[in-house]
N, C-alpha and C. Protein backbone atom coordinates (compact mmCIF):
# COMPACT_ATOMS: atom_id res chain seq x y z
N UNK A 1 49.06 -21.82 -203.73
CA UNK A 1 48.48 -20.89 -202.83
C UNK A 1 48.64 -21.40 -201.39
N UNK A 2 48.51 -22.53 -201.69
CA UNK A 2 48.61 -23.32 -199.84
C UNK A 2 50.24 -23.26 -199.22
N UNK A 3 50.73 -23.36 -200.60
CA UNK A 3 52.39 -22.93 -199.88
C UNK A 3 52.66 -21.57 -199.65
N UNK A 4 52.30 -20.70 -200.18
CA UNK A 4 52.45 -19.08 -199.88
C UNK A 4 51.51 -19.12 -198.63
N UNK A 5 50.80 -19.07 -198.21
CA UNK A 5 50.31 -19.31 -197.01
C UNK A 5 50.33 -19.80 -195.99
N UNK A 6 51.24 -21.01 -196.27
CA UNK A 6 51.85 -21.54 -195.24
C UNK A 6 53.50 -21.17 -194.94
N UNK A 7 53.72 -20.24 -195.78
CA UNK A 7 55.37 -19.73 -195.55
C UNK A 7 55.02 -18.13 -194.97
N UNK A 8 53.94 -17.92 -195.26
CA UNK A 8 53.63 -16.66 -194.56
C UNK A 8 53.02 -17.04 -192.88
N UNK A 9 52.65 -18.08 -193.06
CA UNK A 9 52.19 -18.24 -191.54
C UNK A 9 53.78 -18.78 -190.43
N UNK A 10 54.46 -19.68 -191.49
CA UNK A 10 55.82 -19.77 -190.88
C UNK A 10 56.45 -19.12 -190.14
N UNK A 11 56.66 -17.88 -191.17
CA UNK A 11 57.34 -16.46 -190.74
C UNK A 11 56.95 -15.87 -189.57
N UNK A 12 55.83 -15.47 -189.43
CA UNK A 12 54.72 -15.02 -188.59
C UNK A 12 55.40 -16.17 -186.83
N UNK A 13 55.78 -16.75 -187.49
CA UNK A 13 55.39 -17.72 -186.15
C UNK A 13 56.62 -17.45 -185.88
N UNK A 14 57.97 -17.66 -186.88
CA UNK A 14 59.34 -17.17 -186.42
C UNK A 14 59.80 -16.01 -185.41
N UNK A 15 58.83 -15.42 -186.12
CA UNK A 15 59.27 -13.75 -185.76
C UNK A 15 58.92 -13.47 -184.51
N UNK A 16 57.42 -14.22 -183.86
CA UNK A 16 56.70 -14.22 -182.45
C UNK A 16 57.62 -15.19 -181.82
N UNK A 17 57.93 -16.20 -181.91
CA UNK A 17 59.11 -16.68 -181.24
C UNK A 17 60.21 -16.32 -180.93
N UNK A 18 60.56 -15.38 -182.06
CA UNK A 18 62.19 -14.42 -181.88
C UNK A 18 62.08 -13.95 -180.83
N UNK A 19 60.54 -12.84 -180.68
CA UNK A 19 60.30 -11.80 -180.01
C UNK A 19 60.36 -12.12 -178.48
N UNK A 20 60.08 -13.62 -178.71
CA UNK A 20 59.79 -14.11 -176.87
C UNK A 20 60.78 -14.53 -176.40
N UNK A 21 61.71 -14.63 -177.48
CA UNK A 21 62.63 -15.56 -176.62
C UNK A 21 63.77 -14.36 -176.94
N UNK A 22 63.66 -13.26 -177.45
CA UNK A 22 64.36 -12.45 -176.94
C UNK A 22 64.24 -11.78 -175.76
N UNK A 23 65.89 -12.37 -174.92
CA UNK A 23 66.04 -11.34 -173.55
C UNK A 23 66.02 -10.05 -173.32
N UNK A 24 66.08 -9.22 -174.19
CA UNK A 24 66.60 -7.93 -173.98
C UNK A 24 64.94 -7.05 -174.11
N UNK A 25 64.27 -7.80 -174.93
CA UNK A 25 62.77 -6.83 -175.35
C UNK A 25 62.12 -6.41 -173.91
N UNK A 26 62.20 -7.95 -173.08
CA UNK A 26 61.37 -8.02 -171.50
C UNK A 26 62.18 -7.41 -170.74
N UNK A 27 63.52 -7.02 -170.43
CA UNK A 27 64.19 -6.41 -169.55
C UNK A 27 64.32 -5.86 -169.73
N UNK A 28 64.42 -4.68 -170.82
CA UNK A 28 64.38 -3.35 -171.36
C UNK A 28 62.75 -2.54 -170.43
N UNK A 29 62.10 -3.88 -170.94
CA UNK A 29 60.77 -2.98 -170.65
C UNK A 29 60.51 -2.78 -168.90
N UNK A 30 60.80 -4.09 -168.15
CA UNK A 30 61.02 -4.09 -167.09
C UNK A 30 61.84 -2.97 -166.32
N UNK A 31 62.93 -3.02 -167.08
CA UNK A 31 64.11 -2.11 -166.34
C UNK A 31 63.19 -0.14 -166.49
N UNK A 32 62.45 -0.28 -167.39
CA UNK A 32 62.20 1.12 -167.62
C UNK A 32 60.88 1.04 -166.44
N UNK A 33 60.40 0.70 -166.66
CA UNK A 33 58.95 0.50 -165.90
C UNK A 33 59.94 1.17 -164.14
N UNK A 34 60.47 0.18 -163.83
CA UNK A 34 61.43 -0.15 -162.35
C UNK A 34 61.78 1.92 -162.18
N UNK A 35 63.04 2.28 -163.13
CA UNK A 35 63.42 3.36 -163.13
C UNK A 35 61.74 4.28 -163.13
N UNK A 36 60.90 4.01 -163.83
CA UNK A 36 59.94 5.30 -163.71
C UNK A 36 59.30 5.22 -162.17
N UNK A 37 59.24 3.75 -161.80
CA UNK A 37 58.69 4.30 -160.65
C UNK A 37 59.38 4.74 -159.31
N UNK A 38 60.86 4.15 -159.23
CA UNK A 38 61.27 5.37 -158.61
C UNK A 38 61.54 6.67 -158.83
N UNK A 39 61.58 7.33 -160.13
CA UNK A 39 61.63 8.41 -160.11
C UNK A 39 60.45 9.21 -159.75
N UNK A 40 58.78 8.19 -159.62
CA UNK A 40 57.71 8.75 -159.04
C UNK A 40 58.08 8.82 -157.72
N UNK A 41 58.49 7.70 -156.97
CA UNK A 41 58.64 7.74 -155.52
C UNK A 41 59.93 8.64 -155.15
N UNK A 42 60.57 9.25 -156.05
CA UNK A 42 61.50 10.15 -155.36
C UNK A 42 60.93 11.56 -155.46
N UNK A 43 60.37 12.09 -156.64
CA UNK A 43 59.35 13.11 -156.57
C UNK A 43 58.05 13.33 -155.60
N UNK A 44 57.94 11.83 -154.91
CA UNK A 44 56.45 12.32 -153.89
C UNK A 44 57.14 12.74 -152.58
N UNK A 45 57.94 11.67 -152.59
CA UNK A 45 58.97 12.23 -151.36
C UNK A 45 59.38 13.47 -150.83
N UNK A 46 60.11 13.71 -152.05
CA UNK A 46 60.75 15.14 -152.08
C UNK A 46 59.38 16.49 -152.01
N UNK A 47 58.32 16.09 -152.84
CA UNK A 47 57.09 16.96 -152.32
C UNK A 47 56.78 16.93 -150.82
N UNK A 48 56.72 15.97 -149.83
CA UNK A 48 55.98 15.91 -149.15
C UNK A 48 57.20 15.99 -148.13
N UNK A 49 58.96 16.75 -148.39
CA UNK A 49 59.43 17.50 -147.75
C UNK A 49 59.12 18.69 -147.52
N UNK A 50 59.15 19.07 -149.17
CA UNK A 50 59.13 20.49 -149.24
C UNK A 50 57.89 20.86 -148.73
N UNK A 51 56.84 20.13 -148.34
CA UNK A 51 55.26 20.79 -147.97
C UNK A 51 55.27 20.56 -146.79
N UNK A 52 56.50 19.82 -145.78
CA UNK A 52 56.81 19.93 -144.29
C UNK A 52 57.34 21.13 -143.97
N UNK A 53 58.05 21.10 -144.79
CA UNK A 53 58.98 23.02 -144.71
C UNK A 53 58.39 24.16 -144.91
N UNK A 54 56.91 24.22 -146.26
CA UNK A 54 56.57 24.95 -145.85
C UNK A 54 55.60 25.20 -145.08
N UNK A 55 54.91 24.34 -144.28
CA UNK A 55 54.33 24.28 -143.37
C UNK A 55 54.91 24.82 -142.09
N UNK A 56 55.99 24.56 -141.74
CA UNK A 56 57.19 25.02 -140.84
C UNK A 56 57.20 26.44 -140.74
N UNK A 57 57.30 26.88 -142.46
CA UNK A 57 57.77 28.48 -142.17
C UNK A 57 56.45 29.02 -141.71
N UNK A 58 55.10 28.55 -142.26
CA UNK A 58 54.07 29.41 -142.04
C UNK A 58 53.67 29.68 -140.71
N UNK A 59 54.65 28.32 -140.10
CA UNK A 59 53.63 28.25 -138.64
C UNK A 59 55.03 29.65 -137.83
N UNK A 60 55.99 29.48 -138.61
CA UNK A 60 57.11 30.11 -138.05
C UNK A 60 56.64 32.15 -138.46
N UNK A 61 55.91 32.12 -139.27
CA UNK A 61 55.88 33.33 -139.85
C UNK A 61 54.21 33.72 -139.08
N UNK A 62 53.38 33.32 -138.70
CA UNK A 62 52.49 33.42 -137.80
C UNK A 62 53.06 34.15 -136.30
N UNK A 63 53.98 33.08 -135.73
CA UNK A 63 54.10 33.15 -134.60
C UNK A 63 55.24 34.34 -134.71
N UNK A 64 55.94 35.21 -135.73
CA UNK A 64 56.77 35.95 -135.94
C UNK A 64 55.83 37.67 -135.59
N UNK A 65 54.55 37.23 -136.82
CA UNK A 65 53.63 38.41 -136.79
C UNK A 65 52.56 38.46 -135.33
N UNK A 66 52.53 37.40 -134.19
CA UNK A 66 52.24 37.61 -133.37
C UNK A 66 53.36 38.66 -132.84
N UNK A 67 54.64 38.10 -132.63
CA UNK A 67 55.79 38.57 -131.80
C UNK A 67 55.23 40.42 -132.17
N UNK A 68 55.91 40.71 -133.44
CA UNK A 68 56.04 41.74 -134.30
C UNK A 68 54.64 43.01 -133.29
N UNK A 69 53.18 42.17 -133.42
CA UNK A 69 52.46 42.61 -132.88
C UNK A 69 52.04 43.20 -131.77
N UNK A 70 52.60 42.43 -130.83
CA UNK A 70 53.44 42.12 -129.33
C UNK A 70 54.46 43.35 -129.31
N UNK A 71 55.06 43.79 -129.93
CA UNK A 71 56.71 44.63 -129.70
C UNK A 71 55.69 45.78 -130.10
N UNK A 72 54.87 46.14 -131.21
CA UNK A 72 54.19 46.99 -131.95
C UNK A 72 53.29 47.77 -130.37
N UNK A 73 52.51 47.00 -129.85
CA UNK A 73 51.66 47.29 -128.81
C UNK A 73 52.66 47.83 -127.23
N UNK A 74 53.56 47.15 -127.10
CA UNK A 74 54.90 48.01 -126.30
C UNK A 74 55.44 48.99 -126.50
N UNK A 75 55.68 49.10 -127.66
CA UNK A 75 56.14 50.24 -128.22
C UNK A 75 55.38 51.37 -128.01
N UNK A 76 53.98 51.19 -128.46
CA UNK A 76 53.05 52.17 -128.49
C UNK A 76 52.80 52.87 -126.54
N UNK A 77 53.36 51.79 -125.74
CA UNK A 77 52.96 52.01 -124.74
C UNK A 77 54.11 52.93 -124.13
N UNK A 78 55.48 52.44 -124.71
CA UNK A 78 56.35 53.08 -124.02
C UNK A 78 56.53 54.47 -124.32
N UNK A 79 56.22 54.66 -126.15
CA UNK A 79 55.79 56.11 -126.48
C UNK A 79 54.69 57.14 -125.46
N UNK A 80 53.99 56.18 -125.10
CA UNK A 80 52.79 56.81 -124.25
C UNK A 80 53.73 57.10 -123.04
N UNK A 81 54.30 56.19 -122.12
CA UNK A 81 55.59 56.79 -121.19
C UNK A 81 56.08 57.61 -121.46
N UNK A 82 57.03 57.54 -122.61
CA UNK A 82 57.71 58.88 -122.31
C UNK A 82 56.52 60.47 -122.60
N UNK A 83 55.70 60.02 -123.23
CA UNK A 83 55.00 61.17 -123.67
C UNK A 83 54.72 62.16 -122.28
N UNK A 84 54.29 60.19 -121.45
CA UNK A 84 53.69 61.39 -119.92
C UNK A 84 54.99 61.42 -119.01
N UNK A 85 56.32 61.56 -118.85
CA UNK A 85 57.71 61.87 -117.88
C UNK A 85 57.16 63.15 -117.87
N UNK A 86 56.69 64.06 -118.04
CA UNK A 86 56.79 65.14 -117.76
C UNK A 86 55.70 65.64 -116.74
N UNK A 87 54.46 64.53 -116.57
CA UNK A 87 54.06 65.06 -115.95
C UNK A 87 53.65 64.40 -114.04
N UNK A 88 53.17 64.84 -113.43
CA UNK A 88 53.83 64.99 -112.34
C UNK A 88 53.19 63.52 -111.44
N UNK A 89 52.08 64.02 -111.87
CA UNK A 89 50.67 62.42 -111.35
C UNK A 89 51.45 61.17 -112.17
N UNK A 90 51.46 61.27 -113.60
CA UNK A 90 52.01 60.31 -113.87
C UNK A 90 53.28 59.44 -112.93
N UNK A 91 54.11 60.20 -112.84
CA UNK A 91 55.25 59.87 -112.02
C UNK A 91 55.45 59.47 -110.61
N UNK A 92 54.44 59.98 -109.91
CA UNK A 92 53.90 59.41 -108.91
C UNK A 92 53.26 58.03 -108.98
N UNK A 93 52.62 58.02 -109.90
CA UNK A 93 51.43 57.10 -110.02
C UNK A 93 52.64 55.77 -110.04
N UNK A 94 53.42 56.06 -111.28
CA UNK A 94 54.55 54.80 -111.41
C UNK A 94 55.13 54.88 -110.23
N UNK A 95 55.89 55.29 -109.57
CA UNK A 95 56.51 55.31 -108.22
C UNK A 95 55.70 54.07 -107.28
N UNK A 96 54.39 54.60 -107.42
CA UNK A 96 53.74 53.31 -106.34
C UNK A 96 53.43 52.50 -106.37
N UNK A 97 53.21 51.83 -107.73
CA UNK A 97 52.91 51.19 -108.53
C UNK A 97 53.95 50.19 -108.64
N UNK A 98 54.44 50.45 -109.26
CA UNK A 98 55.99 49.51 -109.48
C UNK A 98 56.66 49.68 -108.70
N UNK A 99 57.41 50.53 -108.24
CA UNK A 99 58.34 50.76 -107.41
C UNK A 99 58.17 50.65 -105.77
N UNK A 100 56.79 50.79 -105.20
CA UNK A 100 56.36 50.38 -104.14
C UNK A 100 56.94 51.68 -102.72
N UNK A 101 56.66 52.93 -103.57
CA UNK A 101 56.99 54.26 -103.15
C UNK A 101 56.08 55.11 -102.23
N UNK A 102 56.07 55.36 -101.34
CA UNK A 102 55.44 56.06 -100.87
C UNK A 102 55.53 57.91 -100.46
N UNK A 103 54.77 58.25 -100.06
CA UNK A 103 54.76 59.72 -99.97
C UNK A 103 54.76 60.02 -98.38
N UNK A 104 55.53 61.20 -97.84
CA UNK A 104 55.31 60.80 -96.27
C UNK A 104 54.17 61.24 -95.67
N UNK A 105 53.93 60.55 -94.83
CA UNK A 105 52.72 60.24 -93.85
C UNK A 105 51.76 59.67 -94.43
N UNK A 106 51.98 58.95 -95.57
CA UNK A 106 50.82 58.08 -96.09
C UNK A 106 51.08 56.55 -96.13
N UNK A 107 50.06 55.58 -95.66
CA UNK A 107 50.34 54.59 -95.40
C UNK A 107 50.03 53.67 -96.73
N UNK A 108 50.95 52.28 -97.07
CA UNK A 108 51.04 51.45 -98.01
C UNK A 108 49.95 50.00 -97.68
N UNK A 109 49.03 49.91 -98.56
CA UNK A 109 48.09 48.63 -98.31
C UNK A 109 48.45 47.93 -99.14
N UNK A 110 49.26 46.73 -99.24
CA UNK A 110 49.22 46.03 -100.40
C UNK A 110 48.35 44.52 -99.90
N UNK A 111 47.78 43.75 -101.30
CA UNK A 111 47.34 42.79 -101.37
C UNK A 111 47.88 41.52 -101.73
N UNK A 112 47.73 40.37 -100.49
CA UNK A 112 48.36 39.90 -101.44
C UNK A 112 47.62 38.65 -101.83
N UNK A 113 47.74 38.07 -103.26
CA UNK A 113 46.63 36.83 -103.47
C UNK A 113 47.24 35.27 -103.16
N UNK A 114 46.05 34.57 -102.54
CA UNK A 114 46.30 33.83 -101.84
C UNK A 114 46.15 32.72 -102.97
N UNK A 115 46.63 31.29 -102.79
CA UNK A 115 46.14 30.19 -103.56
C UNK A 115 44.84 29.92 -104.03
N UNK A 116 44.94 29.67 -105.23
CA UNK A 116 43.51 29.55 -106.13
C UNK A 116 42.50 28.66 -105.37
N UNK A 117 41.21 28.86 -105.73
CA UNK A 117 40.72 27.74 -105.28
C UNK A 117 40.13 26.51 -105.66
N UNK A 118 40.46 26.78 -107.07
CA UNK A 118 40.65 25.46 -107.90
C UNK A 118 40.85 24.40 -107.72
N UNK A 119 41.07 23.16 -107.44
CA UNK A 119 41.66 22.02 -107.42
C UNK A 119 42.57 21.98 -108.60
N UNK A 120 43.58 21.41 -107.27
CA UNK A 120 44.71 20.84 -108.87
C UNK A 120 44.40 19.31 -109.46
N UNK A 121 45.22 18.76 -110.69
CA UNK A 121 44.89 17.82 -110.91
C UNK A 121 45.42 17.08 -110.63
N UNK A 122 46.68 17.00 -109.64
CA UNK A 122 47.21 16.31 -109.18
C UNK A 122 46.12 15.74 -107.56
N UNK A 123 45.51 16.51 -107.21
CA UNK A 123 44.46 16.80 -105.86
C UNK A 123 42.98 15.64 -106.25
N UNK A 124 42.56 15.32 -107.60
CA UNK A 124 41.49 15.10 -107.68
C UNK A 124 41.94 14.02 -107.86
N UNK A 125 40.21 13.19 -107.37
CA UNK A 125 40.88 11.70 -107.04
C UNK A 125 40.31 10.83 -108.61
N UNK A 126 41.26 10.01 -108.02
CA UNK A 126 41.57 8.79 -109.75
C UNK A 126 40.50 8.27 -110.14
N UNK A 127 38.97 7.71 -109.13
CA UNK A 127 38.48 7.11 -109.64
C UNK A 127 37.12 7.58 -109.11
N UNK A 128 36.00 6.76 -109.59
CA UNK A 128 34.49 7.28 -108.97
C UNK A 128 34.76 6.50 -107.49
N UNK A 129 35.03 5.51 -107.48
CA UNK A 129 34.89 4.76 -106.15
C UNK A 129 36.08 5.43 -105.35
N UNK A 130 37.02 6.43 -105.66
CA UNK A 130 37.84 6.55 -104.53
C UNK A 130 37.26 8.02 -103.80
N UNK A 131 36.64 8.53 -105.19
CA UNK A 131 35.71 9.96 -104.86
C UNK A 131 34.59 9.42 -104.22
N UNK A 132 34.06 8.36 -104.30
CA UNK A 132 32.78 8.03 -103.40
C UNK A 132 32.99 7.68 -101.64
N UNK A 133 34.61 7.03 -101.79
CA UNK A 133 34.71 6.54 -100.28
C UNK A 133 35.31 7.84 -99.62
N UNK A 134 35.89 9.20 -100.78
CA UNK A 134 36.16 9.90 -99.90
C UNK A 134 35.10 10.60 -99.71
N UNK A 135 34.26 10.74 -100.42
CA UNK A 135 32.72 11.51 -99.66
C UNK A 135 32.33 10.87 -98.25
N UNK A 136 32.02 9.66 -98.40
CA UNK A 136 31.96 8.98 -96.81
C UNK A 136 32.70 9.07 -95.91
N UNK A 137 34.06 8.92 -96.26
CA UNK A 137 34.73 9.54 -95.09
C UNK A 137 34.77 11.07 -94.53
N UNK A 138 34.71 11.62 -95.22
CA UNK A 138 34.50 13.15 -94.99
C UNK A 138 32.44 13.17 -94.55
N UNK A 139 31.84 12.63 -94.47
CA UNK A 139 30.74 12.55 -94.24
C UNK A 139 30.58 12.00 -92.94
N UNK A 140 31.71 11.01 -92.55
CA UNK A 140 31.71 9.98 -91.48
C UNK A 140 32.42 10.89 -90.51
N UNK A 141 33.73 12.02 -90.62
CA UNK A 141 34.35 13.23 -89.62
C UNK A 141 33.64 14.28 -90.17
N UNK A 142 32.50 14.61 -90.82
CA UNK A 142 31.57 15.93 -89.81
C UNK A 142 30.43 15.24 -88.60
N UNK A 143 30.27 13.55 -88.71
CA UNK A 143 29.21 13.31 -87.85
C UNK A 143 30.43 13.25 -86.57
N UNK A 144 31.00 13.26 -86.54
CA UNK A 144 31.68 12.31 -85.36
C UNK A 144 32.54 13.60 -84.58
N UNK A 145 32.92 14.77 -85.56
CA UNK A 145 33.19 16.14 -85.30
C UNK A 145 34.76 15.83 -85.12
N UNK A 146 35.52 15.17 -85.62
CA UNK A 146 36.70 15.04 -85.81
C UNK A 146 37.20 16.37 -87.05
């Protein structure tokens, strides 16, 4: 019994040794492992093209149905033009309007608008201390009346 048991444990031990010291079991497994995960990293990739693109079209198909909207509201206006060519105020009205037409013996007022009075940002100053010394100076020529 001690020899059947010890030829069964033999074996056992052969066979786990075969297994390890076979090259091909660990590089098989390696090599597959390697291939799956680039085929993950070529599939995230390729997702996270295709979800640039369609991000692309949507922003492209937005700014299409603005346009569309835009031409829709012209349209409607120019229909309204021709609707009114026929009549007589209308035609006048555009004449002076756009065209800068007058009627005789009537005089033309136009307006014209002057610079904002905004500050630009190129105008405002860089820092608190350069806005503080220009308060003083501008504080220092109303006393002095410069």
């Amino acid at each position: 019994m001690y020899f059947l048991y010890y030829n069964v444990m033999i074996s056992k031990f052969n066979k786990n040794r075969n297994r390890r010291n076979n090259p091909f079991s660990g590089i098989f497994f390696k090599v597959g492992a390697i291939l799956i995960l680039c085929f993950a990293v070529f599939l995230l990739f390729s997702d996270f093209k295709i979800y640039q693109k369609k991000r692309q079209s949507l922003i492209q198909i937005k700014t299409l149905e603005n346009r569309i909207s835009d031409l829709k509201s012209q349209n409607t206006e120019l229909l309204q033009g021709i609707s009114n060519s026929d009549d007589s105020q209308y035609i006048s009205k555009i004449a002076r309007e756009e065209l800068g037409m007058q009627q005789p013996g009537e005089k033309v007022v136009s307006f014209v608008q002057g610079q904002s009075q905004t500050a630009k940002t190129d105008d405002l100053p860089k820092s608190f201390w350069q806005a503080w010394l220009s308060g003083i100076g501008n504080f220092w020529n109303s006393i002095t009346g410069k």
